[in-house]
PDB file of N, CA and C in Angstrom:
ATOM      1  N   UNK A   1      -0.831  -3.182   5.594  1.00  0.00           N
ATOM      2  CA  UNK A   1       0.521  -3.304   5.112  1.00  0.00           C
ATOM      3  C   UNK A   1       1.454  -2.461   5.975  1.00  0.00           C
ATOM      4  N   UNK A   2       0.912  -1.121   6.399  1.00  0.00           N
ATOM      5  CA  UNK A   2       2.129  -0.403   7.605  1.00  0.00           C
ATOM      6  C   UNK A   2       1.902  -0.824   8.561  1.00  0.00           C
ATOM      7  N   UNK A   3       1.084  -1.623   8.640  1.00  0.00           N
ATOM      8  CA  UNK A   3       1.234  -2.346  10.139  1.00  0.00           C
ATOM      9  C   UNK A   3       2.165  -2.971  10.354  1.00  0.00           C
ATOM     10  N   UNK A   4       2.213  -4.383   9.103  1.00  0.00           N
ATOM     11  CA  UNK A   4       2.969  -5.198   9.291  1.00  0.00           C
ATOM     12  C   UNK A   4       4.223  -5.004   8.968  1.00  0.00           C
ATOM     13  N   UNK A   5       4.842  -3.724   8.317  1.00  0.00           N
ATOM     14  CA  UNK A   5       6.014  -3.145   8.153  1.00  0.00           C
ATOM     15  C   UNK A   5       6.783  -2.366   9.209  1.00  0.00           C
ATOM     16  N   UNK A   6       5.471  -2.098  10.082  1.00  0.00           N
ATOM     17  CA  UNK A   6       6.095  -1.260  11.219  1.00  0.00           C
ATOM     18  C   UNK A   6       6.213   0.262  10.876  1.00  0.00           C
ATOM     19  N   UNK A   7       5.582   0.844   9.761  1.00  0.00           N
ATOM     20  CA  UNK A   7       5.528   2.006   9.590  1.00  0.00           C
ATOM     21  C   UNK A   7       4.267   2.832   9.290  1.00  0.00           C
ATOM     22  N   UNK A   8       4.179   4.190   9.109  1.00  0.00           N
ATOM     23  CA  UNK A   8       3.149   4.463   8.847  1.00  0.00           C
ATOM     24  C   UNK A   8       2.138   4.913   7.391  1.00  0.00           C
ATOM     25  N   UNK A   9       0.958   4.495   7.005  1.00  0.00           N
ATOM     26  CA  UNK A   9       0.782   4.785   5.537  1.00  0.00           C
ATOM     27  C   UNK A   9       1.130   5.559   5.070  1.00  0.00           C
ATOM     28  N   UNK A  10       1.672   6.532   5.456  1.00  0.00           N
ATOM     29  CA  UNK A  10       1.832   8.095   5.147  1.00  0.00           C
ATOM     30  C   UNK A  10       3.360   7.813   4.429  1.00  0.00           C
ATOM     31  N   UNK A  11       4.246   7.167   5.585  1.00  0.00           N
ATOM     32  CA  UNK A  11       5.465   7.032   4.713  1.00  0.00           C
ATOM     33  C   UNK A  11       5.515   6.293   3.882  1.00  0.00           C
ATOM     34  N   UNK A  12       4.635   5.026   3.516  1.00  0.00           N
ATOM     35  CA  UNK A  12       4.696   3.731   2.636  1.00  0.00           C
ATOM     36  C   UNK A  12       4.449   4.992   1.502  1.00  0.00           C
ATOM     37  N   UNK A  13       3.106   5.581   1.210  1.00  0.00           N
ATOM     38  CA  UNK A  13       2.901   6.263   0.079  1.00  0.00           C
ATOM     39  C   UNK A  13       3.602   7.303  -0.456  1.00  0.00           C
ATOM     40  N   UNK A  14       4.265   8.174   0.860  1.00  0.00           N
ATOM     41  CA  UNK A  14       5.163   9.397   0.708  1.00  0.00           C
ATOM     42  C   UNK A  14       6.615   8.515  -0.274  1.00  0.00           C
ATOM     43  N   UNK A  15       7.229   7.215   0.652  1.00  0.00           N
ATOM     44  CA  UNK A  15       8.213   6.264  -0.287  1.00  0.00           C
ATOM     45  C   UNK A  15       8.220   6.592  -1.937  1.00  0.00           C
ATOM     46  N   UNK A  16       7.071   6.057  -2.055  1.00  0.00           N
ATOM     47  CA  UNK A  16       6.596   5.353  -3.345  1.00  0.00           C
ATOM     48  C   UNK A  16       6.648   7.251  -4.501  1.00  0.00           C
ATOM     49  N   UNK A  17       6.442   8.435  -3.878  1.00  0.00           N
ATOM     50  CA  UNK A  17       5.459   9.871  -4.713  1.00  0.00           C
ATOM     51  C   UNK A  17       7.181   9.765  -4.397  1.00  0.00           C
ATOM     52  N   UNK A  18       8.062   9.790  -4.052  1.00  0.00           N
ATOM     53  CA  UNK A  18       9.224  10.466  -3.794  1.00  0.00           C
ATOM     54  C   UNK A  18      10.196   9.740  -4.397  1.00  0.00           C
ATOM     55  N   UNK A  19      10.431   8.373  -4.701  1.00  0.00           N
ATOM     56  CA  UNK A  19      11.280   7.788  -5.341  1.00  0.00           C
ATOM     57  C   UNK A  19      10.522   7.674  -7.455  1.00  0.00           C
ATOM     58  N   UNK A  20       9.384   7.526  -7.174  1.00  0.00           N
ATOM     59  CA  UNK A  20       9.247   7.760  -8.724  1.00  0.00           C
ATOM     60  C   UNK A  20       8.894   9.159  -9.561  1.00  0.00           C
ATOM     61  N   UNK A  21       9.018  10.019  -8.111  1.00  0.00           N
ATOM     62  CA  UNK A  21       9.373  11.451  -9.204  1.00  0.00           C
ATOM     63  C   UNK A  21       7.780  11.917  -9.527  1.00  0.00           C
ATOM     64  N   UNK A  22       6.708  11.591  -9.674  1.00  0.00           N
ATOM     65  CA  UNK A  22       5.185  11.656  -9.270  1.00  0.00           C
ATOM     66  C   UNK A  22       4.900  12.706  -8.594  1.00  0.00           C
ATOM     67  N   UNK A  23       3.970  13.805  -8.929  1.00  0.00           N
ATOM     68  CA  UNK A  23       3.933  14.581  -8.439  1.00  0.00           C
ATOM     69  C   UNK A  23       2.436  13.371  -7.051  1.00  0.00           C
ATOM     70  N   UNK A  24       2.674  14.349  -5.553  1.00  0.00           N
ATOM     71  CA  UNK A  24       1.736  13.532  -5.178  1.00  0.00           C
ATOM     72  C   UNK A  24      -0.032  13.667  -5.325  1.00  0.00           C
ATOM     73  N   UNK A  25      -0.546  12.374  -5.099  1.00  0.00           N
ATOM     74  CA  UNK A  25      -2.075  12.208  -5.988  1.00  0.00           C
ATOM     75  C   UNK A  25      -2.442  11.946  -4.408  1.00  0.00           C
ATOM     76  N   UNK A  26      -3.833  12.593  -4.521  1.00  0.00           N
ATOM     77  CA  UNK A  26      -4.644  12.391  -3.431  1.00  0.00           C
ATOM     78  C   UNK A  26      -4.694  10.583  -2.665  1.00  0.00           C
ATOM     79  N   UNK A  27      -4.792  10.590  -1.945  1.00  0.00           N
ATOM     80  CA  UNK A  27      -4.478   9.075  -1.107  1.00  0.00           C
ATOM     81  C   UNK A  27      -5.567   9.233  -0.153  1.00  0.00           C
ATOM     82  N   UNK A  28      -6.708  10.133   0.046  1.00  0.00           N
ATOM     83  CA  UNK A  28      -7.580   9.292   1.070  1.00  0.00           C
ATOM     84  C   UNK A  28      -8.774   7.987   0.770  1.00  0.00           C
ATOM     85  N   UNK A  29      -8.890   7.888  -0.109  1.00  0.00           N
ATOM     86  CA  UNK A  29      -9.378   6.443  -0.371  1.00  0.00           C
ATOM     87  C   UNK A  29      -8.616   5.228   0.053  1.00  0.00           C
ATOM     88  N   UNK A  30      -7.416   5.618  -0.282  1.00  0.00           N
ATOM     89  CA  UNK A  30      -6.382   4.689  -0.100  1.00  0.00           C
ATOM     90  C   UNK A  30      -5.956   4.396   1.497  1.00  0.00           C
ATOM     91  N   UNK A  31      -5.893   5.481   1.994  1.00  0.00           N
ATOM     92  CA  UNK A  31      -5.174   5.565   2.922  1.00  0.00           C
ATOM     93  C   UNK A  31      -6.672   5.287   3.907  1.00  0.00           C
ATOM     94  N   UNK A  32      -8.203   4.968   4.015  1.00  0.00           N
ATOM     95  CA  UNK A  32      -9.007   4.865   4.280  1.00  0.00           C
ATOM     96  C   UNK A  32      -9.225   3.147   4.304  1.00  0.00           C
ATOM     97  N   UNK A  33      -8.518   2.824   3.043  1.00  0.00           N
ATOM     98  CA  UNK A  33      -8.867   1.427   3.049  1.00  0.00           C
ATOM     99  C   UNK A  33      -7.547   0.580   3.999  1.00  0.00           C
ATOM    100  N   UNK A  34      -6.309   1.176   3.952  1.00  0.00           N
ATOM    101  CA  UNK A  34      -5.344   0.169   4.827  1.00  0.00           C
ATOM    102  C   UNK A  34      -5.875   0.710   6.061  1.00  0.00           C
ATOM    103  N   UNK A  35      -6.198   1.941   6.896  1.00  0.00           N
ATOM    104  CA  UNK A  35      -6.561   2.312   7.841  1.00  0.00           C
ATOM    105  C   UNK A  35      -7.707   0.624   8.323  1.00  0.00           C
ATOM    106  N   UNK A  36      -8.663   0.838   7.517  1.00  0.00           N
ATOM    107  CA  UNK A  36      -9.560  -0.750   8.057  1.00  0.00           C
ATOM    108  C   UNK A  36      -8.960  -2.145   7.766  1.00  0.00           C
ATOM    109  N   UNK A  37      -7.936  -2.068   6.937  1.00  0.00           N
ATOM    110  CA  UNK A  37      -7.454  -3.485   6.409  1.00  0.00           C
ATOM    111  C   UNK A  37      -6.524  -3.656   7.683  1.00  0.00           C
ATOM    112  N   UNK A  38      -6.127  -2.374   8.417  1.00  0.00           N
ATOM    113  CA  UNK A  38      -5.279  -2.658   9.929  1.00  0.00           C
ATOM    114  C   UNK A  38      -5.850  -2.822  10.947  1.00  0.00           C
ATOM    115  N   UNK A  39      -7.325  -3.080  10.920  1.00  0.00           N
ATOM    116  CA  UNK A  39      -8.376  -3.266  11.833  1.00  0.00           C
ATOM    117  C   UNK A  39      -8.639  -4.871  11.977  1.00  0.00           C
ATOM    118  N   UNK A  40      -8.294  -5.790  10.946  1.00  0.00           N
ATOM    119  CA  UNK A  40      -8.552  -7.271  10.676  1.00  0.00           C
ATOM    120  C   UNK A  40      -7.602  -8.063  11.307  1.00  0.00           C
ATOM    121  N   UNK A  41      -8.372  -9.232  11.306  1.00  0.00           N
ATOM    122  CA  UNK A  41      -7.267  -9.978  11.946  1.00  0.00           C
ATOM    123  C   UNK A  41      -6.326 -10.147  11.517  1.00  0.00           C
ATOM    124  N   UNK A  42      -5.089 -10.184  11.499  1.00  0.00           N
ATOM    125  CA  UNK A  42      -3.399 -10.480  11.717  1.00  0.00           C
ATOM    126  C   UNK A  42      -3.711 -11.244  10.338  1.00  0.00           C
ATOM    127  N   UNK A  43      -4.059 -12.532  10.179  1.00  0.00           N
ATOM    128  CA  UNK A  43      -4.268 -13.630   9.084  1.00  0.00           C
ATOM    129  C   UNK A  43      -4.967 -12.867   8.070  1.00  0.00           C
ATOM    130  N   UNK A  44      -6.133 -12.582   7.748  1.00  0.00           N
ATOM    131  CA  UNK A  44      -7.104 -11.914   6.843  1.00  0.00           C
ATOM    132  C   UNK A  44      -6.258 -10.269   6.536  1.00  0.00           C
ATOM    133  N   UNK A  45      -5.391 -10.023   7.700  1.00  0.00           N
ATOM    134  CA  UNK A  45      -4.842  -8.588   7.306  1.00  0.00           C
ATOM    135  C   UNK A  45      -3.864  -9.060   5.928  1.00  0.00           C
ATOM    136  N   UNK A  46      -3.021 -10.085   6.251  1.00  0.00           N
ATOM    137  CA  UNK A  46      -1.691 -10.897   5.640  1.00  0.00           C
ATOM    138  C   UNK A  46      -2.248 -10.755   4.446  1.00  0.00           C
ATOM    139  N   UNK A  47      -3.533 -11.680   4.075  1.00  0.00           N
ATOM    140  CA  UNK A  47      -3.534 -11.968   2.601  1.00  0.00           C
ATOM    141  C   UNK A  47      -4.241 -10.820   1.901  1.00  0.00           C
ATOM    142  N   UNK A  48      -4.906  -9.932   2.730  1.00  0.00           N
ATOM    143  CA  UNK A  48      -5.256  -8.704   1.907  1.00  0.00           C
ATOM    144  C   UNK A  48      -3.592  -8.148   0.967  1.00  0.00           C
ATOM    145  N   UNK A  49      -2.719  -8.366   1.961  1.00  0.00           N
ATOM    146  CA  UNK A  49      -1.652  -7.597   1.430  1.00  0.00           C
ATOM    147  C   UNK A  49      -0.804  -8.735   0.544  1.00  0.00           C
ATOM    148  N   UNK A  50      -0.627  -9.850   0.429  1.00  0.00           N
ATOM    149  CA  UNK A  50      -0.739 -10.918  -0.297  1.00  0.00           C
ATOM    150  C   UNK A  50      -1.166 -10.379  -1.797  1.00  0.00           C
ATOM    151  N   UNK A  51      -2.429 -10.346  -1.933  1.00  0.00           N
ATOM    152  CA  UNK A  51      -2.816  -9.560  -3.305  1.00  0.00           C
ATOM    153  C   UNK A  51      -2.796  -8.829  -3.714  1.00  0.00           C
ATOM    154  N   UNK A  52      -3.146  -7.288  -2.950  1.00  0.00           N
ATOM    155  CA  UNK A  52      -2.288  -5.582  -3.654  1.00  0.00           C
ATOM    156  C   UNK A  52      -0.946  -6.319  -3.929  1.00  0.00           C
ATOM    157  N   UNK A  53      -0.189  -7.092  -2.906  1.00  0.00           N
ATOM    158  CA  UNK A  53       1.296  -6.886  -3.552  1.00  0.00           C
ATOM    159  C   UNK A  53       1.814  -7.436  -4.645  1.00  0.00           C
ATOM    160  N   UNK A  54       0.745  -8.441  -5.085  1.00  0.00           N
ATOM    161  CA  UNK A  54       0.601  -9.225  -6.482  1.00  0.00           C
ATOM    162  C   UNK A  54       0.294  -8.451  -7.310  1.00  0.00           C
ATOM    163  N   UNK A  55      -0.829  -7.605  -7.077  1.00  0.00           N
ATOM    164  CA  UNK A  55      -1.380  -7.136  -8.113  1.00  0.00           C
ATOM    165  C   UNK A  55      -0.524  -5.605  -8.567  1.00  0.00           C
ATOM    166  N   UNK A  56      -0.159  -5.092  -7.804  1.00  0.00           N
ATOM    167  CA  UNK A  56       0.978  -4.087  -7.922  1.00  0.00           C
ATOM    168  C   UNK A  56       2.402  -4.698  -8.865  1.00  0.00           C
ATOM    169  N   UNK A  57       2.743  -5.746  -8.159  1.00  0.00           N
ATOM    170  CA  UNK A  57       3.616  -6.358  -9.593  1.00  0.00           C
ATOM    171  C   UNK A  57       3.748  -6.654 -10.401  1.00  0.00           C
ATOM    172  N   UNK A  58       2.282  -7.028 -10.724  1.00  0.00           N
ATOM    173  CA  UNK A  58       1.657  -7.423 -12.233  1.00  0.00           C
ATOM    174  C   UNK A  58       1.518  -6.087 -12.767  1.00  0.00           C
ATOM    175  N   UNK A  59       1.014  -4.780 -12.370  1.00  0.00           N
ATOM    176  CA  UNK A  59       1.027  -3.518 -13.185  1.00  0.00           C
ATOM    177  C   UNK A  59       2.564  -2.996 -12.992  1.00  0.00           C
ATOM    178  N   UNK A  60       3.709  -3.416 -12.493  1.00  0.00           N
ATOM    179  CA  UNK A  60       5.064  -2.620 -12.465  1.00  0.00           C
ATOM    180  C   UNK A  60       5.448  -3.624 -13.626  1.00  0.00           C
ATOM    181  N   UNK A  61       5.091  -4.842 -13.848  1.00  0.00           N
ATOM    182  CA  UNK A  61       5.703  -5.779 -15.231  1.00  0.00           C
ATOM    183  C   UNK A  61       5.096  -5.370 -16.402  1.00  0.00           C
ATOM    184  N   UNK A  62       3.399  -4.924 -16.285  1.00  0.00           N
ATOM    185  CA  UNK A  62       3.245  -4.271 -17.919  1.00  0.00           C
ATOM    186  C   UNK A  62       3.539  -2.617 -18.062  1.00  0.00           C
ATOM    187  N   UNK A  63       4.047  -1.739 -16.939  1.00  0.00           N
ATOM    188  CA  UNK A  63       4.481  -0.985 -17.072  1.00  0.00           C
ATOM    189  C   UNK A  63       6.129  -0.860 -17.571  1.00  0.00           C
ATOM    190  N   UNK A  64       6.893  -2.347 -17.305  1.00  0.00           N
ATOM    191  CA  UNK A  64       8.556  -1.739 -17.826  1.00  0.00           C
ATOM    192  C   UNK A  64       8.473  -1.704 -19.216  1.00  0.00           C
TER     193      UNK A  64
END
């Protein structure tokens, strides 16, 4: 996903701990798994991020 944004995971997650006020939570699992999901091909990278970004919206809709 910071690939294809052009930025780096660090800021995608730093974004996210800094606009919702969150104190920050450990991220190397996380930050372990886009690290290899930026290793895939271009296509297979796409739809990995295709679904976190689904599935992230589906938990921000039973969270409002």
């Amino acid at each position: 996903m910071a690939k294809i944004l052009g930025v780096s995971v660090e800021e995608i997650l730093d974004a996210k701990n800094k606009t919702s006020g969150q104190r920050r939570r450990p991220v190397g699992k996380t930050q372990k798994l886009f690290e290899e999901v930026a290793k895939l091909p271009r296509r297979q990278e796409e739809k990995i991020v295709e679904v976190i970004s689904a599935m992230v919206e589906q938990y921000q809709r039973k969270t409002d």
